[in-house]
N, C-alpha and C. Protein backbone atom coordinates (compact mmCIF):
# COMPACT_ATOMS: atom_id res chain seq x y z
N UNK A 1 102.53 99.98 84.16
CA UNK A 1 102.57 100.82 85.35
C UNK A 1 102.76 102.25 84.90
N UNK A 2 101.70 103.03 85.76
CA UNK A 2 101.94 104.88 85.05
C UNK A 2 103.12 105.45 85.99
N UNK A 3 104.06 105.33 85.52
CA UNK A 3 105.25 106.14 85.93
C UNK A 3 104.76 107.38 86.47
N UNK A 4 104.31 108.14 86.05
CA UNK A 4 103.62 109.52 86.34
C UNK A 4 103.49 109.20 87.77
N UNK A 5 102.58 108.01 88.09
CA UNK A 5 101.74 108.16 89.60
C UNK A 5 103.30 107.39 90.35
N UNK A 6 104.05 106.13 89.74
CA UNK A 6 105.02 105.99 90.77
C UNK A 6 105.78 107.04 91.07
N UNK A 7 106.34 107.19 90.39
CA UNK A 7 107.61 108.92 90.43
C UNK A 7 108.01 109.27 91.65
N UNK A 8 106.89 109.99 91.92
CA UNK A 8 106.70 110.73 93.15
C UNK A 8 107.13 109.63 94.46
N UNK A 9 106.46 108.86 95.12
CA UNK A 9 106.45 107.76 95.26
C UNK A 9 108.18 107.70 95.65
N UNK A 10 109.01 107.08 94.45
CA UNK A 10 110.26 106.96 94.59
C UNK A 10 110.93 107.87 95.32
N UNK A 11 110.68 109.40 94.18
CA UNK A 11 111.33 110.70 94.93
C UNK A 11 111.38 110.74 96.21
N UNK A 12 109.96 110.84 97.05
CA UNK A 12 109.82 110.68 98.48
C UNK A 12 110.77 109.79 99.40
N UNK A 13 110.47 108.31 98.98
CA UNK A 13 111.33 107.36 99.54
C UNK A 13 112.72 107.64 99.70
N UNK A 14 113.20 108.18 98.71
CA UNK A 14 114.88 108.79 98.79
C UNK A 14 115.00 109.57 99.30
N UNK A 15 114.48 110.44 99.45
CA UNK A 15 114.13 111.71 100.27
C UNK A 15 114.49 111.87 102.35
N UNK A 16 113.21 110.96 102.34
CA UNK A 16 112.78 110.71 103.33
C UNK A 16 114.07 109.57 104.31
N UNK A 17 114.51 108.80 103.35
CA UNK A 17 115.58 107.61 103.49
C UNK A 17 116.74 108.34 103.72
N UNK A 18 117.00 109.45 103.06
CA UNK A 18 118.60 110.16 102.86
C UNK A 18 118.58 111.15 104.35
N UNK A 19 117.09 111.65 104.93
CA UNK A 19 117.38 112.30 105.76
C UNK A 19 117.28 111.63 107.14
N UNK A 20 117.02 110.34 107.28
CA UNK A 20 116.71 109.62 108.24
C UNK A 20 117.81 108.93 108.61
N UNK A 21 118.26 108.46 107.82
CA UNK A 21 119.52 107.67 107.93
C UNK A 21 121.26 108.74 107.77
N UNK A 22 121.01 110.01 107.24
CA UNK A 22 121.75 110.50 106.96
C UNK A 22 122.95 110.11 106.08
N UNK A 23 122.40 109.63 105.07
CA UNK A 23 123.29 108.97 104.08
C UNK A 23 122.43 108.57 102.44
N UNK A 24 122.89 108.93 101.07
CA UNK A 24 122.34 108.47 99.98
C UNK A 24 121.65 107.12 100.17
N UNK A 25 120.80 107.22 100.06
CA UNK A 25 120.00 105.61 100.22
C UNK A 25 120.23 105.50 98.01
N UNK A 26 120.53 103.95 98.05
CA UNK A 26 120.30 103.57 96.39
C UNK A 26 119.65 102.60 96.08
N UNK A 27 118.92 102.75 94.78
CA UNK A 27 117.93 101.53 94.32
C UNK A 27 118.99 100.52 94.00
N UNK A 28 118.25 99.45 95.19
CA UNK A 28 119.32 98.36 95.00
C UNK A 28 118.51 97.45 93.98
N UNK A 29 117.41 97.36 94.12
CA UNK A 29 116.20 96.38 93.22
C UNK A 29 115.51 96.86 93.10
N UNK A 30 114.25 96.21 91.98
CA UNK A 30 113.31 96.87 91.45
C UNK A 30 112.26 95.47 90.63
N UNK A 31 111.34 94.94 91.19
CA UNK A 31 110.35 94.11 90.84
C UNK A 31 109.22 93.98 90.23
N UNK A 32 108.15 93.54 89.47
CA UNK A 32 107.08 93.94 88.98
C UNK A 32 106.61 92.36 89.80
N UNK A 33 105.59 92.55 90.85
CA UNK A 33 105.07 91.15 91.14
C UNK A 33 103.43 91.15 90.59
N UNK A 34 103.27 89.81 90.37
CA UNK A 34 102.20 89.62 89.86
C UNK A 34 101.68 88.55 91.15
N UNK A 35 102.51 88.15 91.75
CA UNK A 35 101.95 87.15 92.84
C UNK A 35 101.64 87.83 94.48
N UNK A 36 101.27 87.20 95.48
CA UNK A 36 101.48 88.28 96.41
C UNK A 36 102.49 88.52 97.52
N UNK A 37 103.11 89.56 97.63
CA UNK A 37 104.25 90.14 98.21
C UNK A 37 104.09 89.80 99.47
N UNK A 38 105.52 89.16 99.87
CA UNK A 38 105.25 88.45 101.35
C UNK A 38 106.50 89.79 102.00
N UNK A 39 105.79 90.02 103.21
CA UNK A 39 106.61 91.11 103.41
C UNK A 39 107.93 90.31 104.50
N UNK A 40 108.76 91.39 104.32
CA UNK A 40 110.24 91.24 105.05
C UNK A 40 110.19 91.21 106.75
N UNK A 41 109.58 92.00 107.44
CA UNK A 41 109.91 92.27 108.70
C UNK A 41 108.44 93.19 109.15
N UNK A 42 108.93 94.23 109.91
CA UNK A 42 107.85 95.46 110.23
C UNK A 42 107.47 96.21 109.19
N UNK A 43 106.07 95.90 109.07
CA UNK A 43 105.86 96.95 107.94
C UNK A 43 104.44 97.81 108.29
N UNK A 44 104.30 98.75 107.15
CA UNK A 44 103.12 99.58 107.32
C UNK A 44 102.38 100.14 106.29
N UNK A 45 101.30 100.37 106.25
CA UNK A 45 100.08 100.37 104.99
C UNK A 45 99.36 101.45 105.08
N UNK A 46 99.69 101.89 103.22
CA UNK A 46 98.62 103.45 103.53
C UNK A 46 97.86 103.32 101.88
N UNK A 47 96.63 103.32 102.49
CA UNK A 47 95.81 102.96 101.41
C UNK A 47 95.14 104.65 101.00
N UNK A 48 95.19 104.57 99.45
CA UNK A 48 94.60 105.71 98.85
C UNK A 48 93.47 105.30 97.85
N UNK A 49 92.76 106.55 97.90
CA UNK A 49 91.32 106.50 97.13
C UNK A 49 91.34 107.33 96.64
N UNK A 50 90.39 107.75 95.14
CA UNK A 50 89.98 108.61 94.58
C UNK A 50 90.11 108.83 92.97
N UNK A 51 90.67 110.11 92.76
CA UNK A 51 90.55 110.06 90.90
C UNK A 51 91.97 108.58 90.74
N UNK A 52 93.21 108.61 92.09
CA UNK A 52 94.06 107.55 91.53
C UNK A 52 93.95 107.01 92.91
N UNK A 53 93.79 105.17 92.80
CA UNK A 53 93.62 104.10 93.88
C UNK A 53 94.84 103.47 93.91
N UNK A 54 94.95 103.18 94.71
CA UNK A 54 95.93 101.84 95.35
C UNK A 54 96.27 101.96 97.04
N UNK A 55 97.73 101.61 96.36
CA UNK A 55 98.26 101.44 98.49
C UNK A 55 100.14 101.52 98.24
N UNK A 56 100.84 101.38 98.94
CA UNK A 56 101.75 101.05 99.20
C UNK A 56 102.18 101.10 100.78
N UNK A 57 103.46 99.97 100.55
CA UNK A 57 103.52 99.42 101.70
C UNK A 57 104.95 99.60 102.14
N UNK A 58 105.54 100.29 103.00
CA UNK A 58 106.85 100.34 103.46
C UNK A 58 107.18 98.71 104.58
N UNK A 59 108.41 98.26 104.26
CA UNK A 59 108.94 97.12 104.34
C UNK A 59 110.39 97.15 104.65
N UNK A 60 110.80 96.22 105.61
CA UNK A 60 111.61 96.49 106.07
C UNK A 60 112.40 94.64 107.18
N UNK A 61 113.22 94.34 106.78
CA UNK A 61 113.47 93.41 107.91
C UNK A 61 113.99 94.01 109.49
N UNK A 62 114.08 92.96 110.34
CA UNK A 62 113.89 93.69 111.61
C UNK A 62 114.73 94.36 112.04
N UNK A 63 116.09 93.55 111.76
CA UNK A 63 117.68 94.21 111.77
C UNK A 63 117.62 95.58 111.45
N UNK A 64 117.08 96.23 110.01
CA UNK A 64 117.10 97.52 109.59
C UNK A 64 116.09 98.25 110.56
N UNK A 65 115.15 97.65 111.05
CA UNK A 65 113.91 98.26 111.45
C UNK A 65 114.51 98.89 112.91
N UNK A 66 114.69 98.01 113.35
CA UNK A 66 115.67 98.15 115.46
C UNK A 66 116.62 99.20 114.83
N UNK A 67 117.32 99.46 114.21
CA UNK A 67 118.79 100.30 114.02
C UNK A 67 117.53 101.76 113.35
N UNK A 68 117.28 101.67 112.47
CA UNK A 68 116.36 102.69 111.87
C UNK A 68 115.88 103.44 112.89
N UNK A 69 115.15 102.40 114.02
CA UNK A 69 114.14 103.34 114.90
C UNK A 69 115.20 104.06 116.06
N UNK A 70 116.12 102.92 116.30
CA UNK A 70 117.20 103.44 117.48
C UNK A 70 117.50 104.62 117.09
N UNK A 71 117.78 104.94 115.90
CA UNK A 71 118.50 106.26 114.81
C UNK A 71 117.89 107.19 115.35
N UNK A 72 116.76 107.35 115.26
CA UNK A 72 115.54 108.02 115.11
C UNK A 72 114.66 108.90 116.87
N UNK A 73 115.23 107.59 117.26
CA UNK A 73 115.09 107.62 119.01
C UNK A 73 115.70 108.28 119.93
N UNK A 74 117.35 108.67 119.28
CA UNK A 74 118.12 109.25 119.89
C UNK A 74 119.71 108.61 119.79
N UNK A 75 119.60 107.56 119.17
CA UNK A 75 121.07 106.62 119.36
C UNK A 75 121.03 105.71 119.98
N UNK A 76 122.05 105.14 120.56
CA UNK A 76 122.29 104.19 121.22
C UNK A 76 121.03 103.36 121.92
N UNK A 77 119.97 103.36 121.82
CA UNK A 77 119.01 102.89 122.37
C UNK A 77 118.63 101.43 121.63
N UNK A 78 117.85 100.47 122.18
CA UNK A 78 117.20 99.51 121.28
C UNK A 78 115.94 99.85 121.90
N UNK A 79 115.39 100.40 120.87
CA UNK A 79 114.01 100.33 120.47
C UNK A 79 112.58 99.04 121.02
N UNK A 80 111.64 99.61 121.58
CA UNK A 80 110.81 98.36 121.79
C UNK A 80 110.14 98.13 120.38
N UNK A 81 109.07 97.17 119.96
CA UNK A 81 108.26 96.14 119.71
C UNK A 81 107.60 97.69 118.91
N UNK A 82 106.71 98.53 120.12
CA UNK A 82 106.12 99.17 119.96
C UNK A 82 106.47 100.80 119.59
N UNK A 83 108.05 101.24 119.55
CA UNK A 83 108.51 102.21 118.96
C UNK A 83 108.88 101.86 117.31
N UNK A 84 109.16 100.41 117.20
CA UNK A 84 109.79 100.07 115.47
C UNK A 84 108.50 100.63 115.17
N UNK A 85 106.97 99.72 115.37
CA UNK A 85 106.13 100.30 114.62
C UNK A 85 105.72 101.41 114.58
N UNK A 86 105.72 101.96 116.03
CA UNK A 86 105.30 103.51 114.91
C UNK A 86 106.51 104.12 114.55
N UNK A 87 107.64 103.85 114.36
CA UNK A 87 108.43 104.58 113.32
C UNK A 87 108.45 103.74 112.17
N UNK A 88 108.29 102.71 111.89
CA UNK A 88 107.68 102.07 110.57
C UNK A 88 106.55 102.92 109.98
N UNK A 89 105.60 103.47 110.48
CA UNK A 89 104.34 104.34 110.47
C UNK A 89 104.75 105.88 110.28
N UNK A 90 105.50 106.19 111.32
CA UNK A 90 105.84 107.32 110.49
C UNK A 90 106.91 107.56 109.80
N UNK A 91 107.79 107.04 108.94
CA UNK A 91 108.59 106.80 108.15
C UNK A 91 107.56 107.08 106.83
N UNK A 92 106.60 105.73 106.78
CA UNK A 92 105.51 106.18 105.56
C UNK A 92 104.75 106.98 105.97
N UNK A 93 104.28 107.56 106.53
CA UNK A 93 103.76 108.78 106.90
C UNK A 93 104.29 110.00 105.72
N UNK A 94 105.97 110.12 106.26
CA UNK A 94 106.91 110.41 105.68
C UNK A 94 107.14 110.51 104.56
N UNK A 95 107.10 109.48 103.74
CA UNK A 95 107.31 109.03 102.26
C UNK A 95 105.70 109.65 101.49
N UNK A 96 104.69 109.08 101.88
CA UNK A 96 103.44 109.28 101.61
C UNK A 96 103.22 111.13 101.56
N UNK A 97 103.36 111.87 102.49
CA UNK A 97 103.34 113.34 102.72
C UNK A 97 103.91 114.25 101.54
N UNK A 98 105.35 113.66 101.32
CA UNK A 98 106.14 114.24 99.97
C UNK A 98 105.65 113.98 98.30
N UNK A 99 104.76 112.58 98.75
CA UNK A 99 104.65 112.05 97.33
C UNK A 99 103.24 112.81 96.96
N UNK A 100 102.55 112.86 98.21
CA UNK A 100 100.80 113.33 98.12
C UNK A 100 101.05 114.71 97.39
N UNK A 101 101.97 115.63 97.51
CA UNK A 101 102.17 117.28 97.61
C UNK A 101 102.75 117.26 96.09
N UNK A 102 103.10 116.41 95.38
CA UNK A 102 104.13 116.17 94.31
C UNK A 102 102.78 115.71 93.43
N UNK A 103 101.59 114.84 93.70
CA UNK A 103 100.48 114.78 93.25
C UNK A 103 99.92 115.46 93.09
N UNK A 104 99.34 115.92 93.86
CA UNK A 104 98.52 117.10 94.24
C UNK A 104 98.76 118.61 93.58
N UNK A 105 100.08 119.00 92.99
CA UNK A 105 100.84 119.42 92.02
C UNK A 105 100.17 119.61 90.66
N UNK A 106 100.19 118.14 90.96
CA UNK A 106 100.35 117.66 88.99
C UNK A 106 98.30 117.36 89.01
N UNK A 107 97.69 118.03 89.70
CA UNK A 107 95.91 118.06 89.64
C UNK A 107 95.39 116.49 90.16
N UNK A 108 96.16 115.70 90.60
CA UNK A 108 95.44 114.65 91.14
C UNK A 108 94.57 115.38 92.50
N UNK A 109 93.37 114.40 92.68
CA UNK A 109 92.19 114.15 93.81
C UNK A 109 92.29 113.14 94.80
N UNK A 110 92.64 112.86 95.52
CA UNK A 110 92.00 111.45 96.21
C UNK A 110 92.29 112.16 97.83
N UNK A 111 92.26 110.87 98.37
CA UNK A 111 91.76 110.83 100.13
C UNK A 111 93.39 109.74 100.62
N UNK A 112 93.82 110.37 101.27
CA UNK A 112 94.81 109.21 102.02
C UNK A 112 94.38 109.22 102.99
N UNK A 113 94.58 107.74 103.42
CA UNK A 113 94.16 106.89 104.74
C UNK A 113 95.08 107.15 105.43
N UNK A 114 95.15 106.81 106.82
CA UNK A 114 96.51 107.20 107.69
C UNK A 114 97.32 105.88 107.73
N UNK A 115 98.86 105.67 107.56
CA UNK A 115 99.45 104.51 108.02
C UNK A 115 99.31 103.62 109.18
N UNK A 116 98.51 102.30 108.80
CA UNK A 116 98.64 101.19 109.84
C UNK A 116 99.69 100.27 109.37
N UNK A 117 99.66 99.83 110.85
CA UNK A 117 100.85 98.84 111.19
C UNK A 117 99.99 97.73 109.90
N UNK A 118 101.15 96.87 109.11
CA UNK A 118 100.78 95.88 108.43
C UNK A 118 101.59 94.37 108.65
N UNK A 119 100.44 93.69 109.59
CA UNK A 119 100.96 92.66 110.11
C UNK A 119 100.54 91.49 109.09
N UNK A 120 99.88 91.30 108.25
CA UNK A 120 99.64 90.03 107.31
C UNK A 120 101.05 90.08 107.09
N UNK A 121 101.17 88.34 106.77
CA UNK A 121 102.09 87.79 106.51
C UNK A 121 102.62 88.01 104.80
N UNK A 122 101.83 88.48 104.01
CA UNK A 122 101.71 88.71 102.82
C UNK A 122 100.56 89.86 102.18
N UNK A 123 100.83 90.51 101.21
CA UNK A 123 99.55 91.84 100.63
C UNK A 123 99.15 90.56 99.07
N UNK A 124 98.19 90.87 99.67
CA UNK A 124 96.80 90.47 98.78
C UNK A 124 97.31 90.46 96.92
N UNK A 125 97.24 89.54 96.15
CA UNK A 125 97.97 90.27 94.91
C UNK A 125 97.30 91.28 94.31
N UNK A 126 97.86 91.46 93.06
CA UNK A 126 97.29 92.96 92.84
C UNK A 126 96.08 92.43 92.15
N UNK A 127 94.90 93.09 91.87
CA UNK A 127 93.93 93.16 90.93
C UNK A 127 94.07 92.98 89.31
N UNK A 128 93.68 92.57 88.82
CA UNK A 128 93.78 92.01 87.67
C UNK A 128 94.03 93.03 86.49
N UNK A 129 93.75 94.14 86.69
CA UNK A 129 94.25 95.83 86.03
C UNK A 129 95.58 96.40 86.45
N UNK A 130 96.25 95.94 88.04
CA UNK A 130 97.01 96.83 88.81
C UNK A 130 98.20 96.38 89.09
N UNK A 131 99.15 96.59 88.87
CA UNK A 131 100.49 96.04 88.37
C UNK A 131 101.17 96.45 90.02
N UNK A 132 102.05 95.61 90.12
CA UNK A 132 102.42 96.13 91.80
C UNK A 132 104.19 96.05 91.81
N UNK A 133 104.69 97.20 92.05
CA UNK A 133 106.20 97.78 91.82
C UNK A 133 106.72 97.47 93.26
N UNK A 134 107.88 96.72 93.30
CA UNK A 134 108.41 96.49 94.51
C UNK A 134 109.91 96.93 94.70
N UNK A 135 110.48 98.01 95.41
CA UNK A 135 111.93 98.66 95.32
C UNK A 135 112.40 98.35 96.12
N UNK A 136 113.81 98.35 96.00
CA UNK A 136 114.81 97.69 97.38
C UNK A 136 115.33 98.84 97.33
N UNK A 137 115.56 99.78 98.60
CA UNK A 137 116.40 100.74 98.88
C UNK A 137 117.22 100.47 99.69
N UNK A 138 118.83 100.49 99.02
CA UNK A 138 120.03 100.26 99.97
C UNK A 138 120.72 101.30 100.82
N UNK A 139 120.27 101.39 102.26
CA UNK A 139 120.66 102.37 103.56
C UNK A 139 122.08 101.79 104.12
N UNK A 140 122.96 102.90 104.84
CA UNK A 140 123.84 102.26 105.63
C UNK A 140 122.93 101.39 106.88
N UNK A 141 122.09 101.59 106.92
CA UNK A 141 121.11 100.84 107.81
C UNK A 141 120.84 99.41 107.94
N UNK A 142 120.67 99.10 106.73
CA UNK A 142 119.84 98.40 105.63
C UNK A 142 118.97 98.38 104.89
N UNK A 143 118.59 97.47 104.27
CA UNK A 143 117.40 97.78 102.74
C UNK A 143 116.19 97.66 103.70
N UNK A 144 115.46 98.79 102.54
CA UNK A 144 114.19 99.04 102.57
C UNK A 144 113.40 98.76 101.40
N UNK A 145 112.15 98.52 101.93
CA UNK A 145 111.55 97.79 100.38
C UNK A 145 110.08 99.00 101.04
N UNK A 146 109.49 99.52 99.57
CA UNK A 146 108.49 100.06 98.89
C UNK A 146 107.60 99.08 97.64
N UNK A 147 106.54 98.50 98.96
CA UNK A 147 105.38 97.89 97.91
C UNK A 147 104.90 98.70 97.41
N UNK A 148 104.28 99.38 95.90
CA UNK A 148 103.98 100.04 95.51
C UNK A 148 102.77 99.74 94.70
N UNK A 149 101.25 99.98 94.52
CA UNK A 149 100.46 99.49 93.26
C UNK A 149 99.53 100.60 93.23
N UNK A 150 99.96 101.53 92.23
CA UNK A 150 98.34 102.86 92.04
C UNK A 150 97.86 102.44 90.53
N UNK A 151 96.75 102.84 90.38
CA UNK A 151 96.12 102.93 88.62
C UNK A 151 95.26 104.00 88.88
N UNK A 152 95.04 104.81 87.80
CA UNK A 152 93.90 105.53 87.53
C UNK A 152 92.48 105.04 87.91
N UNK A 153 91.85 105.04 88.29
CA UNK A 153 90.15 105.08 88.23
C UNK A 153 89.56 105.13 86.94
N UNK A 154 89.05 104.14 86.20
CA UNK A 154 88.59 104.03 84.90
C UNK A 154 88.31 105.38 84.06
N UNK A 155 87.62 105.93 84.98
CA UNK A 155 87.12 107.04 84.59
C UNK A 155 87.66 108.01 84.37
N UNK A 156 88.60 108.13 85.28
CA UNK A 156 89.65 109.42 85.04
C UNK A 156 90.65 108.97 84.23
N UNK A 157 91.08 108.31 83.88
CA UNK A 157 92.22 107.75 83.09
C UNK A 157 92.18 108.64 82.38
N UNK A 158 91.24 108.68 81.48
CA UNK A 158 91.12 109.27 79.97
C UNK A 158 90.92 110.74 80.13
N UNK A 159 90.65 111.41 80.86
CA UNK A 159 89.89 112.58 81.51
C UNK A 159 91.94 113.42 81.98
N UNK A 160 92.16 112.27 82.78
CA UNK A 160 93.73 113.03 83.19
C UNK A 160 94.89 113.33 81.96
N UNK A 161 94.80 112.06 81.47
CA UNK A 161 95.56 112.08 80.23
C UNK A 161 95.56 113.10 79.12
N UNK A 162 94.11 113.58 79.05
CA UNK A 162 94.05 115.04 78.15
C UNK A 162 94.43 115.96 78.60
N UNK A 163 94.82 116.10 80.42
CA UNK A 163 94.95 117.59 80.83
C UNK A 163 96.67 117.72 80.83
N UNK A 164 97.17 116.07 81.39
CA UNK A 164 98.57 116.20 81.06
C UNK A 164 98.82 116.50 79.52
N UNK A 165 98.59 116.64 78.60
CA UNK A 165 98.93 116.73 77.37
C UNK A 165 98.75 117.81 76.55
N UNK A 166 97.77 118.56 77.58
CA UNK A 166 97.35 120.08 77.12
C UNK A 166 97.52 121.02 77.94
């Protein structure tokens, strides 16, 4: 896995987690799956293209998800069906925005898709090149999980690697 492309990625998630919840969010876990990731609760999917591919997937069981969005809503509220998800959505919205600008930085190219709701019961495993990083972030909320899987584009691999180095 190119650390380089997760990084950012993480940074965001903490970021985004510390100001939402108003409290240090901490890596409670940290996974490398090779099988496919059955998700926790409400989740949401933002697929990227270009010089670097993949996706990641914000995850969440429902308990954290209802309290998260209530947070978010104003307080004391319980949240419908249809407010968790789009604050599941824009949460990665969220995470995705900080990490793209932190890329985008460092001379990456690509296209982000906008966050959909991700209702499969499980994400597809990774591709036989693409290693897939799974984080538990511990909120006073509760944990949050970041499916994570980018790789270079064959082509650029070798092409990026000379510019980081020079």
């Amino acid at each position: 896995m190119k650390m380089e492309l997760i990084q950012p990625f993480i940074n965001a998630m903490d970021t985004v987690l510390a100001q939402t919840t108003d409290s240090a969010p901490q890596v409670a876990g940290l996974s490398m799956e090779e099988e496919a990731y059955r998700r926790k609760g409400p989740a949401a999917l933002i697929a990227i293209h270009g010089e670097i591919e993949g996706r990641m997937v914000l995850d969440m069981d429902e308990d954290t998800a209802v309290k998260i969005a209530g947070r978010l809503a104003g307080g004391d509220v319980h949240p419908s069906e249809t407010v968790i998800r789009e604050t599941i959505c824009e949460l990665a919205n969220m995470v995705i925005g900080n990490a793209v600008t932190l890329l985008n930085d460092r001379g990456f190219r690509f296209k982000v898709f906008p966050p959909e709701v991700h209702n499969a019961g499980k994400c597809e495993a990774a591709e036989e090149d693409l290693e897939v990083m799974v984080l538990e972030f511990e909120t006073k909320e509760g944990n949050v999980y970041m499916n994570i899987a980018m790789h270079y584009l064959k082509k650029n691999e070798h092409d990026h690697a000379a510019v980081m180095l020079g």
